[in-house]
Protein backbone atom coordinates (compact mmCIF):
# COMPACT_ATOMS: atom_id res chain seq x y z
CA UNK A 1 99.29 47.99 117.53
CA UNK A 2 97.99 48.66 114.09
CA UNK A 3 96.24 52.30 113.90
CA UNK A 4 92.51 52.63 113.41
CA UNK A 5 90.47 51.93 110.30
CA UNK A 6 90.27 55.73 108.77
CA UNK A 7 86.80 54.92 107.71
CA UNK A 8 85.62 53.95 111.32
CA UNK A 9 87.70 57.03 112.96
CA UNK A 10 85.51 59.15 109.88
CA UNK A 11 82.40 57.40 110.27
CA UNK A 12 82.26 58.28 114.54
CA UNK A 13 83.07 61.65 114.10
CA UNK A 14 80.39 61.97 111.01
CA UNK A 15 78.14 60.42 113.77
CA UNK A 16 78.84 62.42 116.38
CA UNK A 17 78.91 65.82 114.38
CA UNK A 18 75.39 64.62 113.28
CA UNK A 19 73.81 63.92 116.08
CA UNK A 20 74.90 66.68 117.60
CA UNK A 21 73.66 69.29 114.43
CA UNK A 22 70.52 67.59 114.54
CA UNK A 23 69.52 68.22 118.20
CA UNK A 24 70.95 71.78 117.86
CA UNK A 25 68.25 72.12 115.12
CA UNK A 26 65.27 70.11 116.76
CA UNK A 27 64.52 73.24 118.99
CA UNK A 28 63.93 75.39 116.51
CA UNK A 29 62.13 73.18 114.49
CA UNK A 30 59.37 72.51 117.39
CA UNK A 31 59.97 76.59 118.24
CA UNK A 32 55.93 76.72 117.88
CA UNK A 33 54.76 73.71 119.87
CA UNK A 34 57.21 74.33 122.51
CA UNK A 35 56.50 78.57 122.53
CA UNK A 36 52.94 77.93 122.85
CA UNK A 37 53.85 75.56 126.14
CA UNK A 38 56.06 78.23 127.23
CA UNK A 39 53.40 81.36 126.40
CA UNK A 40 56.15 83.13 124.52
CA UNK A 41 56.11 84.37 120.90
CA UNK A 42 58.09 81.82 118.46
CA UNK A 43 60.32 84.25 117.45
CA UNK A 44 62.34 84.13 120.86
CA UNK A 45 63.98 81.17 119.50
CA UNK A 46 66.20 83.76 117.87
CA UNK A 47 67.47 83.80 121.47
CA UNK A 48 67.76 80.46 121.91
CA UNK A 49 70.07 80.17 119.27
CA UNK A 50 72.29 82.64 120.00
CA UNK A 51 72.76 81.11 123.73
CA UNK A 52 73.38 77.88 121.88
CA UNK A 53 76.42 79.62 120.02
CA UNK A 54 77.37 81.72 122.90
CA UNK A 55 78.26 77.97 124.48
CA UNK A 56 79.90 77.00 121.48
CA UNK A 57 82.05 79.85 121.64
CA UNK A 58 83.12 79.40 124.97
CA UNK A 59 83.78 75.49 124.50
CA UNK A 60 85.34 75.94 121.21
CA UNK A 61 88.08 77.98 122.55
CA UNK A 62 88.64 75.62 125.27
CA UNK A 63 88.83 72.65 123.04
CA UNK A 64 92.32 72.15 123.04
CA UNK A 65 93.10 72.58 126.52
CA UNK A 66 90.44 69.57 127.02
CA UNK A 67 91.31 67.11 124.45
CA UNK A 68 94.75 67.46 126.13
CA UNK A 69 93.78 66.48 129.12
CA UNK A 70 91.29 63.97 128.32
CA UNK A 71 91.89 63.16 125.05
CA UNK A 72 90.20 63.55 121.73
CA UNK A 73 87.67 60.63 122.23
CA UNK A 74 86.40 60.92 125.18
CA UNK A 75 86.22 64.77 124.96
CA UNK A 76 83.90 63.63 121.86
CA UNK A 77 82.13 61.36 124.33
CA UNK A 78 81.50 64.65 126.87
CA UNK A 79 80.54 66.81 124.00
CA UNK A 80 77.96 64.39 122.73
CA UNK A 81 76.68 63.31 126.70
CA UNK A 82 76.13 67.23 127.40
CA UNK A 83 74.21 67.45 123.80
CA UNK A 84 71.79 64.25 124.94
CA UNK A 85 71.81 65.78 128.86
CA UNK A 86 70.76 69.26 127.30
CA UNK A 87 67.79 67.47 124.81
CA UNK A 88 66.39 65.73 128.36
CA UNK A 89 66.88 68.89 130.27
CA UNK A 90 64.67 70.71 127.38
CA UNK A 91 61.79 68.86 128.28
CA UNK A 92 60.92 70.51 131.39
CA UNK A 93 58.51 73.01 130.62
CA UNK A 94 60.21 76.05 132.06
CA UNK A 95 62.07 79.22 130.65
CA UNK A 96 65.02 78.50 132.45
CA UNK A 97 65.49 74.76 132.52
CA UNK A 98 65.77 76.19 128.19
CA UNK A 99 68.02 78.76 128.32
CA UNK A 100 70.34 76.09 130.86
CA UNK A 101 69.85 73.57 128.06
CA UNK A 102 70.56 75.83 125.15
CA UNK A 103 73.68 76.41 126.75
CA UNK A 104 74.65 73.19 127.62
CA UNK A 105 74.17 72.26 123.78
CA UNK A 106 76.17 74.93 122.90
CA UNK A 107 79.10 73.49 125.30
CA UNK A 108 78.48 70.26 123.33
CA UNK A 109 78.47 71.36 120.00
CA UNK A 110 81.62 73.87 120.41
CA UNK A 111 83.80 70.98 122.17
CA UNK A 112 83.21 68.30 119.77
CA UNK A 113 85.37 70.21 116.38
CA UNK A 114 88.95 70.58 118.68
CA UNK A 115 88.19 66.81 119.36
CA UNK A 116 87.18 65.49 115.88
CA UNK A 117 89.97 67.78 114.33
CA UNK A 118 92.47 65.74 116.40
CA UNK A 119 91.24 62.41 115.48
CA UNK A 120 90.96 63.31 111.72
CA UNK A 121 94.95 64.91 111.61
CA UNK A 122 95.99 62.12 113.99
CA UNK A 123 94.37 59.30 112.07
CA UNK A 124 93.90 59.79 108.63
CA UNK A 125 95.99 60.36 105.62
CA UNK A 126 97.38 63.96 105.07
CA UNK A 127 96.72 63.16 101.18
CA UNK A 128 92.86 63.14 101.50
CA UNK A 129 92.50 65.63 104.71
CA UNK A 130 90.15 68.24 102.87
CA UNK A 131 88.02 65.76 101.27
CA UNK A 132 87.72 63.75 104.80
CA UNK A 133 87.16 67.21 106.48
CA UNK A 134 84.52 68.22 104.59
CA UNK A 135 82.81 64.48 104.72
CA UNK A 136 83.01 65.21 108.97
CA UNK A 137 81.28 68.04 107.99
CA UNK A 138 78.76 66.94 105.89
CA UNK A 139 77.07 66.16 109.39
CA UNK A 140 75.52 69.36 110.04
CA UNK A 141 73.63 69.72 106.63
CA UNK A 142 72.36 66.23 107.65
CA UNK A 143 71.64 66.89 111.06
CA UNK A 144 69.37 69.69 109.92
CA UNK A 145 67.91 67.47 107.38
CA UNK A 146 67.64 64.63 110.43
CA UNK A 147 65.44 67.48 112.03
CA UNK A 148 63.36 68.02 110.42
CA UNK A 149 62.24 64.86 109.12
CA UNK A 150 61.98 63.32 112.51
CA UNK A 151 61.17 65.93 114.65
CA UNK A 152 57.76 67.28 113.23
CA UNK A 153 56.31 63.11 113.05
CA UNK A 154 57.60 62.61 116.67
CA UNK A 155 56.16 65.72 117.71
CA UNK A 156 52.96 64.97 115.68
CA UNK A 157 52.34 61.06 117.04
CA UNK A 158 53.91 61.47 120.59
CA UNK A 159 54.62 65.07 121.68
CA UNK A 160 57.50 67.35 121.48
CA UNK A 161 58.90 65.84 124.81
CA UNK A 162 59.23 62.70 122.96
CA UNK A 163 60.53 64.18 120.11
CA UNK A 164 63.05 65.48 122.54
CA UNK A 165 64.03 62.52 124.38
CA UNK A 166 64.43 60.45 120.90
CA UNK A 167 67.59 62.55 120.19
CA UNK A 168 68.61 62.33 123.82
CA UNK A 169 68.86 58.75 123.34
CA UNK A 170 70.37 58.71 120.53
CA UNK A 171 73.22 61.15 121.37
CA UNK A 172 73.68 58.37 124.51
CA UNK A 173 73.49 55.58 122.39
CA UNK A 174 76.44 57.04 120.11
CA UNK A 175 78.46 58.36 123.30
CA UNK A 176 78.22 54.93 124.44
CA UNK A 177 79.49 53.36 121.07
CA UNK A 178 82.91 55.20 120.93
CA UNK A 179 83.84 53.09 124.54
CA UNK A 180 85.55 50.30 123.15
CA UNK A 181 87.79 52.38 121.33
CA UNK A 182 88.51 55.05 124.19
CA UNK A 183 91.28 54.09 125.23
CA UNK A 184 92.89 53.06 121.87
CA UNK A 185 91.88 56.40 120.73
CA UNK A 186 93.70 58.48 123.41
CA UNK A 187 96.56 56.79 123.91
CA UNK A 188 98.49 60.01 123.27
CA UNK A 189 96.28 62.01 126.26
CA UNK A 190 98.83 63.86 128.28
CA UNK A 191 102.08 62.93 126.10
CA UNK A 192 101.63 67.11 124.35
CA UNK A 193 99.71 69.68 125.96
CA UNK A 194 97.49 71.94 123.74
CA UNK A 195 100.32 73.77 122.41
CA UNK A 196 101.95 70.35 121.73
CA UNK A 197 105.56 69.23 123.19
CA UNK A 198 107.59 70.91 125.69
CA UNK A 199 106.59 74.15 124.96
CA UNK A 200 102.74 73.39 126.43
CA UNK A 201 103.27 74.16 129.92
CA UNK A 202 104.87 77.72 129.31
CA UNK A 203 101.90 78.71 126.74
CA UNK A 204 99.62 77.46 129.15
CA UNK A 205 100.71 79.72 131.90
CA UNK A 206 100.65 82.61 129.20
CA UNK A 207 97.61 81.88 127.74
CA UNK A 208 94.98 79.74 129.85
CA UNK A 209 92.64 77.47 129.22
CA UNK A 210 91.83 79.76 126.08
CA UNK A 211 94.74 79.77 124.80
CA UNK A 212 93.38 78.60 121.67
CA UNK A 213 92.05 82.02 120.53
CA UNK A 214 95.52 83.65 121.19
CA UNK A 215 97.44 80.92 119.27
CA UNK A 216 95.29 81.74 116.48
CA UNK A 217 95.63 85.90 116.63
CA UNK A 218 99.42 85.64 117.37
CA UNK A 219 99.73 83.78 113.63
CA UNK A 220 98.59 86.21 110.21
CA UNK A 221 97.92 83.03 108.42
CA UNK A 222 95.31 81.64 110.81
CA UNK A 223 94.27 84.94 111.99
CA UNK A 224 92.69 86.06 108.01
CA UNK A 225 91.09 82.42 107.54
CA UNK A 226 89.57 82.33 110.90
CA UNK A 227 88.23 86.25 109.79
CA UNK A 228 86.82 84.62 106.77
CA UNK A 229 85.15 82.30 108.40
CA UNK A 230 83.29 84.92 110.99
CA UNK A 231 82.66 86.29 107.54
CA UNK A 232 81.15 83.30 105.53
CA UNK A 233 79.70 81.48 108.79
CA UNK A 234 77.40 85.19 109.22
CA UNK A 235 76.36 84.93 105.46
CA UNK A 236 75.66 81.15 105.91
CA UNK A 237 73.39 81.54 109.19
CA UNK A 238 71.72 84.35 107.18
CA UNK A 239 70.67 82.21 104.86
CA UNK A 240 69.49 79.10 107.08
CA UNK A 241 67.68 81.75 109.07
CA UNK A 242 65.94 83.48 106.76
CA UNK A 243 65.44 81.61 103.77
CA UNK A 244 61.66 80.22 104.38
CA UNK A 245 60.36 83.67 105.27
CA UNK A 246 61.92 85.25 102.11
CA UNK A 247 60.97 83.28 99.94
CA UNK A 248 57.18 83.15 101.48
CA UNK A 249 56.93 86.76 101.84
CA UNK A 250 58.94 87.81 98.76
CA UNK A 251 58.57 85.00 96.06
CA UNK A 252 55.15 84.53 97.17
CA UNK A 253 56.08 80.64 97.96
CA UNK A 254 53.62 78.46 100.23
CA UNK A 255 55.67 77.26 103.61
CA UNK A 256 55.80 73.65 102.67
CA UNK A 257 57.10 74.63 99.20
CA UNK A 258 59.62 77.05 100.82
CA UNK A 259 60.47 74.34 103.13
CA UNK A 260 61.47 71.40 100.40
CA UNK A 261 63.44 74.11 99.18
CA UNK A 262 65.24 75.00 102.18
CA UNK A 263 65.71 70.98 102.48
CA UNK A 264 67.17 70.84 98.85
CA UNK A 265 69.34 73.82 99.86
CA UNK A 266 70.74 71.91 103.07
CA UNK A 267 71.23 68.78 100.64
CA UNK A 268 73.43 70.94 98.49
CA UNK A 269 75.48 72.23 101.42
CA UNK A 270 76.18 68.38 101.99
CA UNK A 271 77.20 67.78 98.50
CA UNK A 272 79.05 70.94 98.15
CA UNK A 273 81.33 70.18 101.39
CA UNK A 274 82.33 66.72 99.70
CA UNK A 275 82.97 68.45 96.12
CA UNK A 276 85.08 71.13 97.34
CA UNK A 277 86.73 68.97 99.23
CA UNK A 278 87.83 66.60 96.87
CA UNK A 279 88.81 69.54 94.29
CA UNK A 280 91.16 70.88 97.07
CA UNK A 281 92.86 67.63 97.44
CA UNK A 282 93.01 67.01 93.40
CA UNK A 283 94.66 70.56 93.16
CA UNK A 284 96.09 70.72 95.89
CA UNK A 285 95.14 74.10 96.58
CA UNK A 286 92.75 74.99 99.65
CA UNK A 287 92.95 78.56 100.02
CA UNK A 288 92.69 78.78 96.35
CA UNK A 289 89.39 76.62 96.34
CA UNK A 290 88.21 78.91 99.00
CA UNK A 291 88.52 81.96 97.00
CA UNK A 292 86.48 80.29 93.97
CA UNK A 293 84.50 79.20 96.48
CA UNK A 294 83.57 82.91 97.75
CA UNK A 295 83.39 84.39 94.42
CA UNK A 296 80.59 81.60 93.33
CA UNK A 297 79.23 83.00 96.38
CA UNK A 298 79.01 86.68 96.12
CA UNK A 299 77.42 86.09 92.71
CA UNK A 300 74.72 83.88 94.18
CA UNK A 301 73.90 86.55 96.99
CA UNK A 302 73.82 89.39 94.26
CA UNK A 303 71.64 87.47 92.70
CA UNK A 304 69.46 87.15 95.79
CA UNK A 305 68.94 90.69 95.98
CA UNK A 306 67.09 90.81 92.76
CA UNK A 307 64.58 88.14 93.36
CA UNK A 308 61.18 88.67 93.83
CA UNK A 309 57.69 87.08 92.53
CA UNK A 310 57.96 87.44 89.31
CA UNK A 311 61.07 85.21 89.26
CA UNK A 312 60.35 81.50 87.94
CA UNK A 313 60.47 78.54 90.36
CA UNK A 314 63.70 77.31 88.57
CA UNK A 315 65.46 80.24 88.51
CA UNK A 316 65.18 81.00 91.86
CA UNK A 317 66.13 77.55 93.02
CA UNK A 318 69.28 77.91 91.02
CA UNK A 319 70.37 80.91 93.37
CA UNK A 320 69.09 79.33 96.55
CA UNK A 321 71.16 75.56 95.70
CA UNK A 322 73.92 77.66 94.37
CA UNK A 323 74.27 79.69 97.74
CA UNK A 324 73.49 76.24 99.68
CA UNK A 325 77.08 74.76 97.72
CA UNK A 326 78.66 77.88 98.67
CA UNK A 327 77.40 79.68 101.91
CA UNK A 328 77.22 75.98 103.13
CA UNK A 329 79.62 73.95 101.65
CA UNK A 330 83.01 75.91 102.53
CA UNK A 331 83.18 74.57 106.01
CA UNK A 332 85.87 71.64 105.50
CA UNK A 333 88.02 72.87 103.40
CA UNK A 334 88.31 75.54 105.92
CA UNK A 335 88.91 73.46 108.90
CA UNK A 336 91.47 71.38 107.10
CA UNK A 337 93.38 74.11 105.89
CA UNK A 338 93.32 75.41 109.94
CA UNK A 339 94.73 71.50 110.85
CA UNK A 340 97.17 72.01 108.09
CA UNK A 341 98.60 75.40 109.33
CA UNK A 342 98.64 74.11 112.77
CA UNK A 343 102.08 72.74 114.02
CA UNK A 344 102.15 69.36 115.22
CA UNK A 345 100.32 68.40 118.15
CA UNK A 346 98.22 71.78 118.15
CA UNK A 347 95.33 71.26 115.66
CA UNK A 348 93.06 70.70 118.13
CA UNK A 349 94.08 74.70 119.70
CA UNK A 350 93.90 76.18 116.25
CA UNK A 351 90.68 74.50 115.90
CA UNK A 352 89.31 75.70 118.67
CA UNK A 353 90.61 78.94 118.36
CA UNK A 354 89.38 79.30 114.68
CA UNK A 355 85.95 78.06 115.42
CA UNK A 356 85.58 80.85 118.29
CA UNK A 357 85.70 82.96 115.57
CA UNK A 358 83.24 81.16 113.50
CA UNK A 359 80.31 81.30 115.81
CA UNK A 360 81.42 85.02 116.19
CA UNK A 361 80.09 85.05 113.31
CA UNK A 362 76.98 83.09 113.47
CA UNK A 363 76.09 85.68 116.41
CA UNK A 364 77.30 88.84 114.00
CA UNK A 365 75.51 87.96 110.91
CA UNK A 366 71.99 87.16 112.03
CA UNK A 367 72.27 90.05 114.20
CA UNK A 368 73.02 92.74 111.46
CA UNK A 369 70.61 91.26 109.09
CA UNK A 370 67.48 91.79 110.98
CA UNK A 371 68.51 95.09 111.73
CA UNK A 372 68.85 96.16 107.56
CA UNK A 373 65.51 94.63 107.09
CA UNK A 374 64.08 96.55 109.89
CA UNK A 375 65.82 99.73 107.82
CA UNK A 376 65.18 98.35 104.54
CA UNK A 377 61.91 96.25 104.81
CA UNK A 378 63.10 93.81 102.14
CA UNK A 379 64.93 90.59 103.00
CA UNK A 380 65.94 90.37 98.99
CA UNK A 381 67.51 94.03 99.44
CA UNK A 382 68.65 93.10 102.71
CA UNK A 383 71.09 90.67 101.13
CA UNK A 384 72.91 93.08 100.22
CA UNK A 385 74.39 92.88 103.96
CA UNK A 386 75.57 89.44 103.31
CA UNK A 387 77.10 90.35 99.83
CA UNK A 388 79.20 92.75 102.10
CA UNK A 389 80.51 89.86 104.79
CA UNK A 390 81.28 87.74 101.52
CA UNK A 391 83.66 90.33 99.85
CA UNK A 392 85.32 91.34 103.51
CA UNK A 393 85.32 87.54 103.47
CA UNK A 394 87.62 87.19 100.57
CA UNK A 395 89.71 90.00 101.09
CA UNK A 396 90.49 88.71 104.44
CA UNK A 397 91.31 84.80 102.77
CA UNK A 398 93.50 86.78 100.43
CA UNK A 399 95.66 88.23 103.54
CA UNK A 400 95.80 84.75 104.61
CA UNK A 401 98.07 84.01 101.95
């Protein structure tokens, strides 16, 4: 039987990593409409987030063990049900039917990497893996940009339960379109474990269903890069977090001019993941590109220390799409390199594993930054924080070596 098409096995998981990004970020962009249903302050989405990556965590790390078992296509299938499950869950009006959702998201969006990872290294050409990495990845720029073009109109014309349900749907819809393929797809469910080969039994008595995170610690090179990507992931949440209210408060912006550029800066993110993809596979050199990578972005987040309102309009949207290549755009590189370093039949464990660490640092970073603002009472100073995880960052990509 002749394998796949690599641009269909590409285009479903660009699909599903999409769909999935983009109802992870519909919450938060109809945090007012739903806070003032709720009577809480808009703010608390903060928390919703963080549950969100608290699931991923958890379903990240158990990636492997599941794709094993089920296989890599229908664990993308689960991953995107429990997204669309979560979205109709959200639209009951209650504090807890939202924190159950949030977390059901997260299991969703943590569960679908192992799985795509698999699928990618399984069907598509080693030659080209960075570049068709990052392209895979180029779905959660666009899911945020998917967000909040859609969300705010639905939300306007038919309520945010609508707005809600539409994604629901349409993470079905695409759950529903990788059937035919199933069982093409996982032919090769149950023939390795999540350790891959013979050895998968014994490492799965040793390390459970988690073994993913102790596959990663026990090897130096996949230990550093996953550290580098707690690192860089905490830097790039900063900036998706905080950007708008910066550049509002500090650069004296209006919010629909802070939020085109916050749009432009999630369009470069997209761009960036393709270009540094496809200038790790011309040289072949990923960690390399990741260390250009991270010194492009320390001198981007220096530079966001020093703005303020007397800073022109260009200027400072030279820093902000220069961190959005950077902070944003480092992702698939990153996970290709993991597939790369991962023996045979175990990217899908070191991608779990690695991405544990990841949203570790999506937790971390947001986290530390609000508390040097509350110190510092400057979000330009406060970068200063992030300038810090991007130099720890490198040094760590450097061990990795």
């Amino acid at each position: 039987m002749n394998p796949p098409s690599v641009p269909v096995v590409v285009g479903a998981t660009l699909a599903a990593q999409t769909v999935i990004s983009m109802a992870a970020l519909t919450l938060p962009v109809l945090a007012p409409a739903i806070a003032q249903v709720l009577d809480v302050d808009a703010s608390t989405i903060g928390y919703q987030v963080s549950l969100v990556y608290a699931g991923a965590m958890v379903s990240a790390a158990a990636g492997g063990t599941v794709v094993a078992h089920l296989g890599a296509c229908r664990t993308t299938q689960l991953a995107i049900a429990l997204v669309g499950v979560a979205m109709l869950l959200a639209t009951v009006p209650h504090l807890a039917t939202l924190i159950a959702a949030s977390v059901l998201l997260g299991f969703g969006y943590g569960a679908s990497n192992p799985a795509g990872a698999h699928l990618l290294v399984r069907f598509t050409p080693a030659s080209s893996r960075n570049l068709i990495f990052s392209l895979k990845q180029t779905g959660v720029p666009l899911g945020g940009m998917a967000a909040a073009l859609v969300a705010p109109p639905m939300m306007d014309f038919f309520g945010w339960r609508v707005a809600l349900g539409t994604v629901a749907i349409l993470a079905i819809f695409i759950a529903a379109l990788l059937q035919p393929v199933r069982a093409r797809w996982d032919d090769d469910r149950g023939v390795s474990d999540h350790l891959g080969g013979l050895q998968a039994s014994s490492a799965k008595n040793k390390h459970g269903v988690f073994g993913g995170i102790a596959f990663v610690w026990t090897r130096s090179d996949l230990r550093y890069l996953s550290l580098m990507a707690l690192c860089f992931a905490g830097v790039q949440l900063c900036l998706m977090t905080f950007a708008v209210t910066f550049l509002v408060k500090e650069a004296n912006y209006a919010l629909i001019k802070a939020g085109v550029l916050l749009s432009a800066v999630q369009f470069s993110g997209a761009v960036g993941r393709i270009g540094w993809g496809w200038v790790a596979d011309r040289q072949h050199a990923s960690r390399a590109t990741l260390i250009v990578l991270g010194g492009l972005m320390l001198l981007a987040t220096l530079a966001m220390t020093q703005i303020n309102e007397r800073w022109s309009t260009a200027a400072i949207a030279i820093v902000f799409i220069t961190m959005g290549v950077t902070a944003i755009g480092w992702n698939g590189v990153f996970l290709a390199e993991v597939a790369r370093l991962a023996p045979d039949g175990q990217e899908s464990n070191a991608t779990g594993g690695a991405l544990f660490f990841t949203f570790g640092g999506v937790l971390i970073g947001p986290s530390l930054f609000t508390i040097a603002y509350l110190q510092l009472g400057s979000y330009a100073g406060t970068f200063a924080v992030a300038a810090v995880f991007v130099v720890t960052g490198v040094i760590f990509l450097i061990k990795a070596n």
